[in-house]
C-alpha atoms as a PDB file:
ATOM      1  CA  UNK A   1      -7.350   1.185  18.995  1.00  0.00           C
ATOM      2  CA  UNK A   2      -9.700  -0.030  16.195  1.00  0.00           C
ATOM      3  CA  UNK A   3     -10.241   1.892  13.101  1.00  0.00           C
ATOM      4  CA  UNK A   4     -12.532   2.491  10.544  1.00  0.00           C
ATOM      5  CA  UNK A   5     -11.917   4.071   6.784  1.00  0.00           C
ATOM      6  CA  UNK A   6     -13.796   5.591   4.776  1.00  0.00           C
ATOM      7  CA  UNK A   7     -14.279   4.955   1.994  1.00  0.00           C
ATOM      8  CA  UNK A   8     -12.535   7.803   0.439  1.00  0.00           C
ATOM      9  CA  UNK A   9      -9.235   6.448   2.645  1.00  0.00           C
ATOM     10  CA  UNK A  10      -6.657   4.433   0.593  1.00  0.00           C
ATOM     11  CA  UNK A  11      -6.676   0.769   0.782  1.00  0.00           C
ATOM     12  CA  UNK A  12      -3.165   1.116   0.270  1.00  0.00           C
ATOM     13  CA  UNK A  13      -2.743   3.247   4.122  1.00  0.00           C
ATOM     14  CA  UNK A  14      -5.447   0.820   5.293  1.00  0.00           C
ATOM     15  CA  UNK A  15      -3.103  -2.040   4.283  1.00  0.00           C
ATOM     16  CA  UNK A  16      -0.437  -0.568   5.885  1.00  0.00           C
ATOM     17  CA  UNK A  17      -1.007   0.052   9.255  1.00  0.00           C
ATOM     18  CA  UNK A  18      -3.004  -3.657   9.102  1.00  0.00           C
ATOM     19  CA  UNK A  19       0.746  -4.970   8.136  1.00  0.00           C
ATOM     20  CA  UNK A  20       1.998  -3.414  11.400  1.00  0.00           C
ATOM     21  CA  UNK A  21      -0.777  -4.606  13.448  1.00  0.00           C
ATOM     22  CA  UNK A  22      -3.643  -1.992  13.972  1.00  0.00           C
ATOM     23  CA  UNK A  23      -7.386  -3.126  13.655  1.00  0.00           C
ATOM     24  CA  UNK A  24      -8.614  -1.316  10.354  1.00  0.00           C
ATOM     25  CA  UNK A  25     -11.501  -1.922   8.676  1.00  0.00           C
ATOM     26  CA  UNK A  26     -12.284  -0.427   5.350  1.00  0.00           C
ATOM     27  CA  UNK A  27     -15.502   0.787   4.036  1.00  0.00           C
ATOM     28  CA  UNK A  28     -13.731  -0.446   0.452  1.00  0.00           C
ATOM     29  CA  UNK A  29     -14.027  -3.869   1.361  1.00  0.00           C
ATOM     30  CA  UNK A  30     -18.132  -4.016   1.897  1.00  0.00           C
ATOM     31  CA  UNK A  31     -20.457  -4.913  -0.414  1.00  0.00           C
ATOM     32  CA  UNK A  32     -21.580  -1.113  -1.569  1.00  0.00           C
ATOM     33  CA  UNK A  33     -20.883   2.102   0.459  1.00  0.00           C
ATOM     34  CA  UNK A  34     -23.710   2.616   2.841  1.00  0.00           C
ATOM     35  CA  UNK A  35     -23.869   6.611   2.784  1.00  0.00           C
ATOM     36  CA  UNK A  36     -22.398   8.344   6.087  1.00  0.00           C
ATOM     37  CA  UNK A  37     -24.816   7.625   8.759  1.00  0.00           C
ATOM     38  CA  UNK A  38     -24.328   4.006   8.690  1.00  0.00           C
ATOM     39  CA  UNK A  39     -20.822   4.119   8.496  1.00  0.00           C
ATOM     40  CA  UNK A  40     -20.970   6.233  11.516  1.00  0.00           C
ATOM     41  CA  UNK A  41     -23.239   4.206  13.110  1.00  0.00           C
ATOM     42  CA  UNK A  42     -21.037   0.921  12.557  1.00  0.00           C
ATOM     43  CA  UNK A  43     -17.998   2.826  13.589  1.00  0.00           C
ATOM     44  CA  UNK A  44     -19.960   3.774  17.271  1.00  0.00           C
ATOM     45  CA  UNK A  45     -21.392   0.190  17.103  1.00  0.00           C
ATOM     46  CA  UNK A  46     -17.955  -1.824  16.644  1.00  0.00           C
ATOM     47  CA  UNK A  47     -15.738   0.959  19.194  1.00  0.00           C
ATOM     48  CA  UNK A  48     -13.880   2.223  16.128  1.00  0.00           C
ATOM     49  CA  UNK A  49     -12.533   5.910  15.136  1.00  0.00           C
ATOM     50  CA  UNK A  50     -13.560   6.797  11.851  1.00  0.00           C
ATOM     51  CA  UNK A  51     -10.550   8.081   9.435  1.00  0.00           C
ATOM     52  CA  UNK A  52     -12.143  10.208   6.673  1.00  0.00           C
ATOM     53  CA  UNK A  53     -11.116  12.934   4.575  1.00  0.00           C
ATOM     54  CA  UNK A  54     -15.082  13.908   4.439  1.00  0.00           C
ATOM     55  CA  UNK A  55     -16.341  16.995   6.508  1.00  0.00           C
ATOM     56  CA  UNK A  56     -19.559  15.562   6.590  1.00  0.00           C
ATOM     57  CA  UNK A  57     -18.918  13.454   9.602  1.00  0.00           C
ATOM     58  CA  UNK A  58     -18.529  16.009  12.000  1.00  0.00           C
ATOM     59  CA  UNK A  59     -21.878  17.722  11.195  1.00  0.00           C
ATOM     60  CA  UNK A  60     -23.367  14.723  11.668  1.00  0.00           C
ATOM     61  CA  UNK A  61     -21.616  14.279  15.131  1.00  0.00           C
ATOM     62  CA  UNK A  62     -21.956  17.921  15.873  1.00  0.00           C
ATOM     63  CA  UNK A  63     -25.045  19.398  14.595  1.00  0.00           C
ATOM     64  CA  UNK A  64     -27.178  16.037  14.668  1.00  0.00           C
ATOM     65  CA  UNK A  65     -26.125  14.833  17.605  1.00  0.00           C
ATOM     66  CA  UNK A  66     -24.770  10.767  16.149  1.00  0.00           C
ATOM     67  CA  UNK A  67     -22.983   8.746  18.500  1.00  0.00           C
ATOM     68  CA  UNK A  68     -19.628   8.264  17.417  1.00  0.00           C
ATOM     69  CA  UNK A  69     -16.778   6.535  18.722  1.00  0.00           C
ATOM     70  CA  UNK A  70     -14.314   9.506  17.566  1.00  0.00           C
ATOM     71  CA  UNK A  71     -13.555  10.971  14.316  1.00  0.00           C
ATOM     72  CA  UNK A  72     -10.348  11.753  12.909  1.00  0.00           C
ATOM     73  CA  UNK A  73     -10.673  14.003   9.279  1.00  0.00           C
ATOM     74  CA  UNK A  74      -7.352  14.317   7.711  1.00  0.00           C
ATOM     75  CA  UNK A  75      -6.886  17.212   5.199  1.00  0.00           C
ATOM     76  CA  UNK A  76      -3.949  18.001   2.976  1.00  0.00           C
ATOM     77  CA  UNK A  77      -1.468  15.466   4.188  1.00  0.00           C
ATOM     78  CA  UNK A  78       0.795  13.424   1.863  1.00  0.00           C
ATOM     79  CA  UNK A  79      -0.364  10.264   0.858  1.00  0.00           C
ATOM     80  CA  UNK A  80       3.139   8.924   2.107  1.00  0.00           C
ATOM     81  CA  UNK A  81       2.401  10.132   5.101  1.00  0.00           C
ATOM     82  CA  UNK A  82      -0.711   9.477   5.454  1.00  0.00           C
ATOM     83  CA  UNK A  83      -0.636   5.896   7.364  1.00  0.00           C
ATOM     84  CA  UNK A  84       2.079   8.274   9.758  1.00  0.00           C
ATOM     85  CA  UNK A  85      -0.794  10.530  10.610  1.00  0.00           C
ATOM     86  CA  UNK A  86      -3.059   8.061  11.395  1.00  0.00           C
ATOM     87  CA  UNK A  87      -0.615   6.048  13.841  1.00  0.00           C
ATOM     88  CA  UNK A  88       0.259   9.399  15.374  1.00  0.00           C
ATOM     89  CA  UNK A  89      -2.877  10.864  15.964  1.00  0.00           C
ATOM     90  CA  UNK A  90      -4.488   7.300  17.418  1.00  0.00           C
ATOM     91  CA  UNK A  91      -1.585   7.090  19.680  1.00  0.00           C
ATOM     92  CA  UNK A  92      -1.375  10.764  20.912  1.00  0.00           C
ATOM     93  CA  UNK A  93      -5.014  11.676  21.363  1.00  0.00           C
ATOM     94  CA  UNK A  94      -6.192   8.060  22.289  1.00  0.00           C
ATOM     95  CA  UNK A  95      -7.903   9.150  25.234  1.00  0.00           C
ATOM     96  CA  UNK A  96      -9.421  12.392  23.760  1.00  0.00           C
ATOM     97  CA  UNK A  97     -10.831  10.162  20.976  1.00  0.00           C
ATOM     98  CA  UNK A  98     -12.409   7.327  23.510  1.00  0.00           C
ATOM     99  CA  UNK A  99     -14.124  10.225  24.716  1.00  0.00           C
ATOM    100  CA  UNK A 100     -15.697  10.747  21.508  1.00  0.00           C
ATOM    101  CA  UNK A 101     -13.550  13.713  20.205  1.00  0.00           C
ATOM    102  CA  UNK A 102     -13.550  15.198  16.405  1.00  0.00           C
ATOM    103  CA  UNK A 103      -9.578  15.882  15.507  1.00  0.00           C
ATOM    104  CA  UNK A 104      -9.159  17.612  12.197  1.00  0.00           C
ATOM    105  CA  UNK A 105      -5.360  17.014  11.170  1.00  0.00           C
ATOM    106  CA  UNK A 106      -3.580  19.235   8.651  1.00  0.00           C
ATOM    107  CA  UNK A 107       0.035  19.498   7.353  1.00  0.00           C
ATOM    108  CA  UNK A 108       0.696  22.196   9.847  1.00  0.00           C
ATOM    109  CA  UNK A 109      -1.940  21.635  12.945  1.00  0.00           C
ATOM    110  CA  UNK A 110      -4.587  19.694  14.704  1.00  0.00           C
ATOM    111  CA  UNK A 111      -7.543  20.935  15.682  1.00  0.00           C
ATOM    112  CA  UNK A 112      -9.039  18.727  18.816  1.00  0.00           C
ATOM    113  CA  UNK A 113     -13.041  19.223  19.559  1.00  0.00           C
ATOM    114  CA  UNK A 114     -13.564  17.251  22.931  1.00  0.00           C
ATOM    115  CA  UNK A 115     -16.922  14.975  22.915  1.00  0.00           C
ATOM    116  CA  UNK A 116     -19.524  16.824  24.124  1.00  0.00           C
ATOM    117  CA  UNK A 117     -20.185  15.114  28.258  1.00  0.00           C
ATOM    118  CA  UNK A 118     -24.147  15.684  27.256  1.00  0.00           C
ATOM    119  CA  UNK A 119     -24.913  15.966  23.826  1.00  0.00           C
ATOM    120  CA  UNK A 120     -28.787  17.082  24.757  1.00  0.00           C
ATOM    121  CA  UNK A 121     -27.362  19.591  27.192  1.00  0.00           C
END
């Protein structure tokens, strides 16, 4: 599975899970931070989840309808654990997430939205 931070992600988790061999691309690393709609428009373009810690992401996937290819928002989890979470979550809900899910992880739950089959229904 491919993955995209945000910018707000560390580039020390991003380094990380690169070191044990997952695709991760950081918003970091580009010239100047686009603002949320391109980075969620790259993620859909380039088959990546988006990793953010922003809430944003999900109204714009919700509410405004933006193709995404999955978003994963991560709130209140250790930095040590962070690059963890991220392993776990791709792994476990890979197949929710190709189907364009939303999975808010906490310390003590996830939260799974399933991708909408029709998002003009």
């Amino acid at each position: 599975m491919k993955l995209l931070f945000d910018s707000c992600m560390s580039t020390v988790v991003a380094e990380e899970l690169r070191q044990q061999g997952v695709d991760v691309t950081w918003v970091g690393d580009w010239p100047a931070d686009p603002g949320d709609r391109a980075i969620l428009s790259r993620a859909h373009a380039e088959g990546r989840v988006l990793i953010t810690l922003d809430k944003d992401f999900g109204e714009l996937a919700v509410v405004q309808h933006y193709p995404h290819a999955g978003i994963v928002r991560i709130v209140d989890v250790s930095p040590l654990e962070m690059a963890f979470t991220c392993r776990r979550v791709a792994s476990f809900y890979a197949k929710e997430l190709a189907a364009g899910a939303i999975i808010t992880v906490e310390s003590k739950r996830t939260r799974v939205r399933l991708g909408d089959s029709d998002p003009d229904a």
